[in-house]
C-alpha atoms as a PDB file:
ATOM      1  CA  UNK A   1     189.498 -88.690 206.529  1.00  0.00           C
ATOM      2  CA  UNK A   2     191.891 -85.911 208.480  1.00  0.00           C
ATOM      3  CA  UNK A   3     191.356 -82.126 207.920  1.00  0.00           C
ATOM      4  CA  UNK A   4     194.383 -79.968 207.001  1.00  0.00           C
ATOM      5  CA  UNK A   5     193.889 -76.476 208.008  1.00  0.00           C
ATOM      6  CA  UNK A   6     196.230 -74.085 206.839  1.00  0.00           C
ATOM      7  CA  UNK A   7     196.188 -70.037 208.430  1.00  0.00           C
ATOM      8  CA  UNK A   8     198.597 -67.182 206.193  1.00  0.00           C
ATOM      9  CA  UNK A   9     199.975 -64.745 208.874  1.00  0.00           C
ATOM     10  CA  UNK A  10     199.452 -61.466 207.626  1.00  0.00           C
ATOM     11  CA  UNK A  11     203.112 -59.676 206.859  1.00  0.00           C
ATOM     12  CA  UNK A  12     202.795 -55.907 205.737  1.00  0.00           C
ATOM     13  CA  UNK A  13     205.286 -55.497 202.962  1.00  0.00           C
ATOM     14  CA  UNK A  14     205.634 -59.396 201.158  1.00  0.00           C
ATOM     15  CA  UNK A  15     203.252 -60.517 198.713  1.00  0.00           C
ATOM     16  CA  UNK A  16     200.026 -58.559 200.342  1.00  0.00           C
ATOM     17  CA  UNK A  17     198.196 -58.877 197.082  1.00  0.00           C
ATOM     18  CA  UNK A  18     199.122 -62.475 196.089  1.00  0.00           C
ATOM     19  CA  UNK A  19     197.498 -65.724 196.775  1.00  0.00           C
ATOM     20  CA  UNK A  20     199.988 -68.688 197.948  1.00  0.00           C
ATOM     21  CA  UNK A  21     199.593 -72.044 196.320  1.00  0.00           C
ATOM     22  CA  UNK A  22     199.243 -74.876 198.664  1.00  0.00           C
ATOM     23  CA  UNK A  23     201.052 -77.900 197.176  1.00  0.00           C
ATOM     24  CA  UNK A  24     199.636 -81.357 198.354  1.00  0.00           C
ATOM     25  CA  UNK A  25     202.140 -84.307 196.839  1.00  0.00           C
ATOM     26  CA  UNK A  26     203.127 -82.089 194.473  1.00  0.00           C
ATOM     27  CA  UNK A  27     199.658 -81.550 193.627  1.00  0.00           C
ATOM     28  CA  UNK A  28     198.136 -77.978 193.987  1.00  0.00           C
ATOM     29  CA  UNK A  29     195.321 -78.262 196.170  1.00  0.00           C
ATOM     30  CA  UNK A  30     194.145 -74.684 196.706  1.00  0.00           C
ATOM     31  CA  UNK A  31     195.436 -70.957 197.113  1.00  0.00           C
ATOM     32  CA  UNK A  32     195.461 -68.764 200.232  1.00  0.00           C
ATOM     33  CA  UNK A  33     195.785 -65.283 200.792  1.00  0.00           C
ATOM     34  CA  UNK A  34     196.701 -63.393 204.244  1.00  0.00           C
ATOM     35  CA  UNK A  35     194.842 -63.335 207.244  1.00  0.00           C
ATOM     36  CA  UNK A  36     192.703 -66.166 205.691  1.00  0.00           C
ATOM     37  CA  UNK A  37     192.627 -69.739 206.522  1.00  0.00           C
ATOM     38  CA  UNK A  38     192.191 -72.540 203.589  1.00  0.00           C
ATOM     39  CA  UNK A  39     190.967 -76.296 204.670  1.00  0.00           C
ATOM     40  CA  UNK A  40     191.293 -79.388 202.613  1.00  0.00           C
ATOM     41  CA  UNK A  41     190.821 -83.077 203.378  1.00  0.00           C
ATOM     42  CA  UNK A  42     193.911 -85.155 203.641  1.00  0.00           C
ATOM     43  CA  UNK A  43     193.393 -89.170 202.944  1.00  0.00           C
ATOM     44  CA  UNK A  44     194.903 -91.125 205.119  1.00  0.00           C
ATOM     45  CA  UNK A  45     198.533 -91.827 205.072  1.00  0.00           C
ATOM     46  CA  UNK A  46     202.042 -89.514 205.092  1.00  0.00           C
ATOM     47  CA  UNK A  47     201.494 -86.182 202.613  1.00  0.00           C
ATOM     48  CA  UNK A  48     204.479 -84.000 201.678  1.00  0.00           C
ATOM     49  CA  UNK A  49     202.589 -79.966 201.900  1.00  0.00           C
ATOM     50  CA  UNK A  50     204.652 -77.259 200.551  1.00  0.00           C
ATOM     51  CA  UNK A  51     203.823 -73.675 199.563  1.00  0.00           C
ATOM     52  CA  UNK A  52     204.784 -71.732 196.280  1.00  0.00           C
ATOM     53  CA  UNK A  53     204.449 -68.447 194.748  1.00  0.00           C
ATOM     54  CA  UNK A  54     205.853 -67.835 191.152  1.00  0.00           C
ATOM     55  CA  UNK A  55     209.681 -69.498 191.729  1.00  0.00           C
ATOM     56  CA  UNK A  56     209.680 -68.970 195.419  1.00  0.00           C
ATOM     57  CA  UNK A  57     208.790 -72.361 197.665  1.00  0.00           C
ATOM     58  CA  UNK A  58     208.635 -72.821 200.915  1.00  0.00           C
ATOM     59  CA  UNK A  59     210.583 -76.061 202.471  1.00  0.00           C
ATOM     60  CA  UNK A  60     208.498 -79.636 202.227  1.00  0.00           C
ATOM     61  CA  UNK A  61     207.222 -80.778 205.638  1.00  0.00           C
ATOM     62  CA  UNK A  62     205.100 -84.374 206.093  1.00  0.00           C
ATOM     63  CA  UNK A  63     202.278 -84.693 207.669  1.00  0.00           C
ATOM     64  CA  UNK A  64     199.527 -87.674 208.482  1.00  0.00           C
ATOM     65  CA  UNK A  65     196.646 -88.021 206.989  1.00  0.00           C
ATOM     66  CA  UNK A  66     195.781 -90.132 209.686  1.00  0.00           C
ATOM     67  CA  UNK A  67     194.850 -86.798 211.778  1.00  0.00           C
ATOM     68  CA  UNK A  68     193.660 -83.009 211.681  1.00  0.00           C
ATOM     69  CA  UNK A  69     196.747 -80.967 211.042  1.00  0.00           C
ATOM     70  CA  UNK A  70     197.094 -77.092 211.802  1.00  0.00           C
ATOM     71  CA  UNK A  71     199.945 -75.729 209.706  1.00  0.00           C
ATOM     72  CA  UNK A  72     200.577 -71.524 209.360  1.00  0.00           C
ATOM     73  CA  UNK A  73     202.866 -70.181 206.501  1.00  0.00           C
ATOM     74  CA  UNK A  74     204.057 -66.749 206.071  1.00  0.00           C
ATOM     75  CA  UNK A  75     206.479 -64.528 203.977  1.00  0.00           C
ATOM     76  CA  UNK A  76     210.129 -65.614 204.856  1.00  0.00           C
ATOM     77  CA  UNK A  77     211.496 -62.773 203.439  1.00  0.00           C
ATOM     78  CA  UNK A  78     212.321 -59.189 204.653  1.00  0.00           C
ATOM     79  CA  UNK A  79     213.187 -55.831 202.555  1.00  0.00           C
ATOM     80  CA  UNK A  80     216.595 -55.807 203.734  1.00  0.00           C
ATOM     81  CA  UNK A  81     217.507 -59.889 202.666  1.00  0.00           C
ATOM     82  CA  UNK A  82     215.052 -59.517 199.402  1.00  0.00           C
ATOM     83  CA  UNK A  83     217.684 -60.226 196.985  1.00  0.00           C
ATOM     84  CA  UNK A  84     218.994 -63.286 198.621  1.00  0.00           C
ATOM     85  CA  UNK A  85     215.730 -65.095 198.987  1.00  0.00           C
ATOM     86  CA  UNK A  86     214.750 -64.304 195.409  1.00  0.00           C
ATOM     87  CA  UNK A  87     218.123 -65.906 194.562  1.00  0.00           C
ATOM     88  CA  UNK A  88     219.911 -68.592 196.849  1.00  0.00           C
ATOM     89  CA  UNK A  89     217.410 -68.828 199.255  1.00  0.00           C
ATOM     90  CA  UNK A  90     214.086 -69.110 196.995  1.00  0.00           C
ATOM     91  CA  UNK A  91     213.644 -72.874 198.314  1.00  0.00           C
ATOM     92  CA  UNK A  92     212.806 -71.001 201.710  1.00  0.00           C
ATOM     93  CA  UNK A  93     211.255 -68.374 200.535  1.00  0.00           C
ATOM     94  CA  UNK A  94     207.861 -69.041 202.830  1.00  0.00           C
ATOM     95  CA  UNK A  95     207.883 -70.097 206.097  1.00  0.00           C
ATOM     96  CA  UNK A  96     205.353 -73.336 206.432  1.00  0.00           C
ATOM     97  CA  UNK A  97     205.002 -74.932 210.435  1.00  0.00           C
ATOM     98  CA  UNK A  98     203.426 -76.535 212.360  1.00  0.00           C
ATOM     99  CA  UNK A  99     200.169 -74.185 214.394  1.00  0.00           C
END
């Protein structure tokens, strides 16, 4: 069985108060909050991970289940583009990569 390890970077004016779900198949499989680090087990085989906050998502990525995976997700958004990621861009509304 692989480990998925997922780290929220800290941002100063997004969401500072407010877990992140973590999204597992479309499944949630636990909440995060910045500067803290959640781990799950994956089983083996491809997983689509995604984050989500309230209508806000962040953009699916697959990973293996075959192996450990280090993923990091963040706040996407900034004070001055607010408005657009709460609209248009709410699909990308967290940043989720690869560690």
């Amino acid at each position: 069985m692989a480990r998925l390890s997922l780290y929220r970077e800290p941002v100063a004016w997004t969401d500072t108060w407010r877990s992140y779900e973590l999204l597992v198949d479309g499944k949630v499989r636990g909440m995060v909050r910045q500067g803290k680090t959640l781990e799950i087990d994956l089983t083996p085989g491809d997983h689509r991970v995604q984050m989500k906050i309230d209508w806000g998502t962040s953009p699916e990525l697959v990973v293996s289940g075959d192996r450990d995976v280090a993923l990091r997700c963040r706040a996407n958004s900034n004070p001055f583009l607010g408005l657009l990621y709460v609209t248009i861009w709410r699909g990308r509304y967290i940043r989720l990569q690869a560690a």
